[in-house]
N, C-alpha and C. Protein backbone atom coordinates (compact mmCIF):
# COMPACT_ATOMS: atom_id res chain seq x y z
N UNK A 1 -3.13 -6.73 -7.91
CA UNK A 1 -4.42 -6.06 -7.92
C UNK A 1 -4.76 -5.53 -6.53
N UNK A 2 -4.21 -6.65 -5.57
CA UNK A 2 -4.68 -5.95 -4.41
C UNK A 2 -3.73 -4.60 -4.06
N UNK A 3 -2.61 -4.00 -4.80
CA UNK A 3 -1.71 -3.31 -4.15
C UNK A 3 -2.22 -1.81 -4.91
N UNK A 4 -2.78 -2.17 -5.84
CA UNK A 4 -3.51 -1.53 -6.94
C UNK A 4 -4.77 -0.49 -5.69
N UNK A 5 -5.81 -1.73 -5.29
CA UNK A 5 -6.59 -1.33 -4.91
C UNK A 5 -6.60 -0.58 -3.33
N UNK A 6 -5.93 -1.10 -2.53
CA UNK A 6 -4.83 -0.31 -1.94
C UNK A 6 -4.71 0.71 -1.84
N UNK A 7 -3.71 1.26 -2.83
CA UNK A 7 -3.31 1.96 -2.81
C UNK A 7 -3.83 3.46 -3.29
N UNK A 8 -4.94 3.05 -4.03
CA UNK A 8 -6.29 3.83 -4.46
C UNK A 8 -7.20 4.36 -3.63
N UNK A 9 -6.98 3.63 -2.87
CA UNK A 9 -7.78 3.84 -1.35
C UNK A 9 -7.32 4.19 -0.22
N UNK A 10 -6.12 3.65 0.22
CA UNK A 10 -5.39 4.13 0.92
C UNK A 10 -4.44 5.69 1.45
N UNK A 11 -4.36 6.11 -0.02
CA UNK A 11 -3.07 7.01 -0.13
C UNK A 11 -4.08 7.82 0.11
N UNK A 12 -5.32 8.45 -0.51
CA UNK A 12 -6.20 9.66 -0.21
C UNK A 12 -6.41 9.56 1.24
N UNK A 13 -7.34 8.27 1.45
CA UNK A 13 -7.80 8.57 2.43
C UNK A 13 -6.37 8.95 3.88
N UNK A 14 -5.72 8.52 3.74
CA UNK A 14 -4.26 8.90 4.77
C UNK A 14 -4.04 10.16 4.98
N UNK A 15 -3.84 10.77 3.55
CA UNK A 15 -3.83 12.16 3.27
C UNK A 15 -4.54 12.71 4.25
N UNK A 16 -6.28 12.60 3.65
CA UNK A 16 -6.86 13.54 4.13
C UNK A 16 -6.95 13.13 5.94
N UNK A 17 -6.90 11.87 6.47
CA UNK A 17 -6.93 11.83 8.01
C UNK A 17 -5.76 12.71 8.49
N UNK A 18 -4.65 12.60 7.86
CA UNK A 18 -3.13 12.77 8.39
C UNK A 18 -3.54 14.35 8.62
N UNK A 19 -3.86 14.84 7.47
CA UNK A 19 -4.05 16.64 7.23
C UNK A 19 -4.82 16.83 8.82
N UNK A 20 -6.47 16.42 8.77
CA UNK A 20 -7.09 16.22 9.84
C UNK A 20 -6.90 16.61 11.24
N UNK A 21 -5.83 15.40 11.32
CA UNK A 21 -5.35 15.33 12.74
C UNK A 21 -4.07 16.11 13.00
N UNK A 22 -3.19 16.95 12.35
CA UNK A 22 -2.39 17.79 12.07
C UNK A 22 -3.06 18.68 13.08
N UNK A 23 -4.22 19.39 12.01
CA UNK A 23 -4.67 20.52 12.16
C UNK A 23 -5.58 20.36 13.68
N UNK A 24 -5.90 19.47 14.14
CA UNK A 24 -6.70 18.90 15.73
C UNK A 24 -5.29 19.36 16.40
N UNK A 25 -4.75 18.56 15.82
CA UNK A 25 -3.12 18.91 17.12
C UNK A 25 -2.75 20.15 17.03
N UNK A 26 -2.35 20.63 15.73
CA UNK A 26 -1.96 21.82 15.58
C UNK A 26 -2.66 23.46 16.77
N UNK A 27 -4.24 22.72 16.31
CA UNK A 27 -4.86 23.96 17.11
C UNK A 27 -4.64 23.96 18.94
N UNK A 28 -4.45 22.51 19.11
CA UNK A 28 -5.01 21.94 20.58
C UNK A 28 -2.95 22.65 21.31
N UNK A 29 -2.83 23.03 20.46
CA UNK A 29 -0.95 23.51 20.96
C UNK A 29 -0.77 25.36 20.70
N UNK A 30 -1.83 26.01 20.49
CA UNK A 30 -2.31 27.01 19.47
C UNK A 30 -0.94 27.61 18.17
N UNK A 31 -1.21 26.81 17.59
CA UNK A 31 -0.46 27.19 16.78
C UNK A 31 -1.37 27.15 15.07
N UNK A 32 -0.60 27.88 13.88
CA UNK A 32 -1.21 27.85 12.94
C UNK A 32 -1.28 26.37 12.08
N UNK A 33 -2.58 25.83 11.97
CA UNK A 33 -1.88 24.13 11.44
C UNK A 33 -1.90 24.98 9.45
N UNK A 34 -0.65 24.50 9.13
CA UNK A 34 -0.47 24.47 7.68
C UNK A 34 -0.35 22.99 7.40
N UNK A 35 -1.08 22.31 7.02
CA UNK A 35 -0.44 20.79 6.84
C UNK A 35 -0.23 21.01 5.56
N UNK A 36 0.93 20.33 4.96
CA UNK A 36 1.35 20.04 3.52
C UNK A 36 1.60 18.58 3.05
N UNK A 37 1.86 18.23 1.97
CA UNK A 37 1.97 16.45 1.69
C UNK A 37 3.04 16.95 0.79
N UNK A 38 3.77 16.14 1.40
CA UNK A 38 5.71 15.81 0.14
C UNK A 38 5.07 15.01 -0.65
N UNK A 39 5.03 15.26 -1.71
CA UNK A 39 4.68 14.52 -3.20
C UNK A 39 5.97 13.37 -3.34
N UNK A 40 6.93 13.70 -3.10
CA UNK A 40 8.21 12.65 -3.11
C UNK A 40 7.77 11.69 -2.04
N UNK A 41 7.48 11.84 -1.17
CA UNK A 41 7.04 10.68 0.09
C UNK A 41 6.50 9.83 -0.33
N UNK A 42 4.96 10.30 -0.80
CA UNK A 42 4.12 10.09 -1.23
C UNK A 42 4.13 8.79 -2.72
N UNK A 43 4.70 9.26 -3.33
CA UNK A 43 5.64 8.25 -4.77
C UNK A 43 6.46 7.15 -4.47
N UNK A 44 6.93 7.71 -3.10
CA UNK A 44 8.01 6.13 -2.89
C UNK A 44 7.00 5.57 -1.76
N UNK A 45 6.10 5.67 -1.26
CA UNK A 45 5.18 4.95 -0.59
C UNK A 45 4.44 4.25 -1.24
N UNK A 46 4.06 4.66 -2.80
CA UNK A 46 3.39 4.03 -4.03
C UNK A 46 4.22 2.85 -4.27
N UNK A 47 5.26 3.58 -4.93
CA UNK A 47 6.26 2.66 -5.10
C UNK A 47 6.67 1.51 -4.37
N UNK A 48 7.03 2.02 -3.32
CA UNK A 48 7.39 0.77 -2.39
C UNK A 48 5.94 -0.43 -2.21
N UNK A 49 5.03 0.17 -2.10
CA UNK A 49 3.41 -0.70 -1.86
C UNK A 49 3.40 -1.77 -3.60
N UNK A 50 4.11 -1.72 -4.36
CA UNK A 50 3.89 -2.34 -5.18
C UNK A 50 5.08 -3.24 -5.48
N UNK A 51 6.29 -2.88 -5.32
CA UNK A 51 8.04 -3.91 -5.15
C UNK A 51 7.07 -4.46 -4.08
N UNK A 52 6.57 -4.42 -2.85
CA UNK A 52 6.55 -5.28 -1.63
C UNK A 52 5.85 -6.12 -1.93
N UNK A 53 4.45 -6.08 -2.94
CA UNK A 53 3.57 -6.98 -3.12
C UNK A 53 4.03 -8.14 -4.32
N UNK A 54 4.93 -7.17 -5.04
CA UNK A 54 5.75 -8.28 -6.09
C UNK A 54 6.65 -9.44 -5.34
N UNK A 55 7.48 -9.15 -4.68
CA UNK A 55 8.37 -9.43 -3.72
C UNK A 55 7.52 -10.58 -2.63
N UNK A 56 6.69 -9.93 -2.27
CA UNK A 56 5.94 -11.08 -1.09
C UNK A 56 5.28 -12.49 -2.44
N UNK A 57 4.93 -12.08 -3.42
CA UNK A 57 4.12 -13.43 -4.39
C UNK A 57 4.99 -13.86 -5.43
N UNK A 58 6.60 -13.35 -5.09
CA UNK A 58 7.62 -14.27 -5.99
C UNK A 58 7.40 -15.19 -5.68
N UNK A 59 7.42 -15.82 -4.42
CA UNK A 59 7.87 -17.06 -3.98
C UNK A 59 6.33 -18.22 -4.38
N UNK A 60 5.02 -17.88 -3.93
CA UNK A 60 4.19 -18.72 -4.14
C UNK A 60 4.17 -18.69 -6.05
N UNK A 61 4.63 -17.43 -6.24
CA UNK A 61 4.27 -17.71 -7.84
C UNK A 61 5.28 -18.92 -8.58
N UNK A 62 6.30 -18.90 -7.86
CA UNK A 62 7.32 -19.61 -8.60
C UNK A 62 6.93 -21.39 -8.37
N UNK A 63 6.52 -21.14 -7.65
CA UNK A 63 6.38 -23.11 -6.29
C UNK A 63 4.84 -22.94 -7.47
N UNK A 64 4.07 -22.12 -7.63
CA UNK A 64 2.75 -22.50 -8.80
C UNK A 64 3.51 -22.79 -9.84
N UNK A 65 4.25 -22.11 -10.46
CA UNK A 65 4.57 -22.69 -12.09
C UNK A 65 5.45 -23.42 -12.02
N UNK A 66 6.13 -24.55 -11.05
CA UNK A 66 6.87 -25.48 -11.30
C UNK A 66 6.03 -26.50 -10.71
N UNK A 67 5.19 -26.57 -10.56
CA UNK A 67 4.30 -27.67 -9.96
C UNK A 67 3.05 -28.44 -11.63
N UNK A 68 3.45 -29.64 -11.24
CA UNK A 68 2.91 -30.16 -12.26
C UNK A 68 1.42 -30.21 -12.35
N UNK A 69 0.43 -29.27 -13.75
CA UNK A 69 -0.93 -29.61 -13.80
C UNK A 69 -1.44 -31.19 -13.68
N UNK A 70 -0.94 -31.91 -14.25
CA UNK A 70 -1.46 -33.39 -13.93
C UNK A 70 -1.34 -33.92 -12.21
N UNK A 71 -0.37 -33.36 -11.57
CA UNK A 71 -0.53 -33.47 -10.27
C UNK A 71 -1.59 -33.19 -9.44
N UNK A 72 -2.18 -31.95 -9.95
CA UNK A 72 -3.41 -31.17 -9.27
C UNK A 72 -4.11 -31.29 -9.31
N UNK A 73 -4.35 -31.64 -10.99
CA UNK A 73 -5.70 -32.07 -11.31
C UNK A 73 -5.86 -33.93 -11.24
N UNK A 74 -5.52 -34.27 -11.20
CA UNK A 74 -5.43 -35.80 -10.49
C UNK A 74 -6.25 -35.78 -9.52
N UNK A 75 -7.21 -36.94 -9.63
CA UNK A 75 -8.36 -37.21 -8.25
C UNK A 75 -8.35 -38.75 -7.93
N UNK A 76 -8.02 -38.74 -6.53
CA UNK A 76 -8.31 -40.60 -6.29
C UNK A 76 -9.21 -40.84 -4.96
């Protein structure tokens, strides 16, 4: 969920700073700023933001479901 939310938030707003500051640099060198966004970049940056978050909560997920409920819930 968090890679979800993320990435909902993230990817625009990048965009539009990245474009932004292109076009700041672009002018400050005088040149014409065309900024463009690779849609392919863009997909495997998705992509990848969601394998990484799977990948990082294999491990606590697995150590949760082999751990015994009567263990946890046990109080002394």
């Amino acid at each position: 969920m968090a890679a979800l939310a993320g990435t909902v938030a993230g990817v625009p707003l990048g965009i539009a700073v990245g474009r932004e500051l292109w076009a700041l640099f672009a002018r400050s060198i005088f040149v014409v700023p065309e900024p463009t966004v690779p849609v392919f970049s863009v997909l495997i940056v998705i992509i990848g933001a969601f394998v990484f978050a799977n990948v990082a909560a294999a491990l606590p997920r697995r150590i949760a479901a082999r751990t015994p409920s009567g263990l946890v819930l046990r109080t002394e």
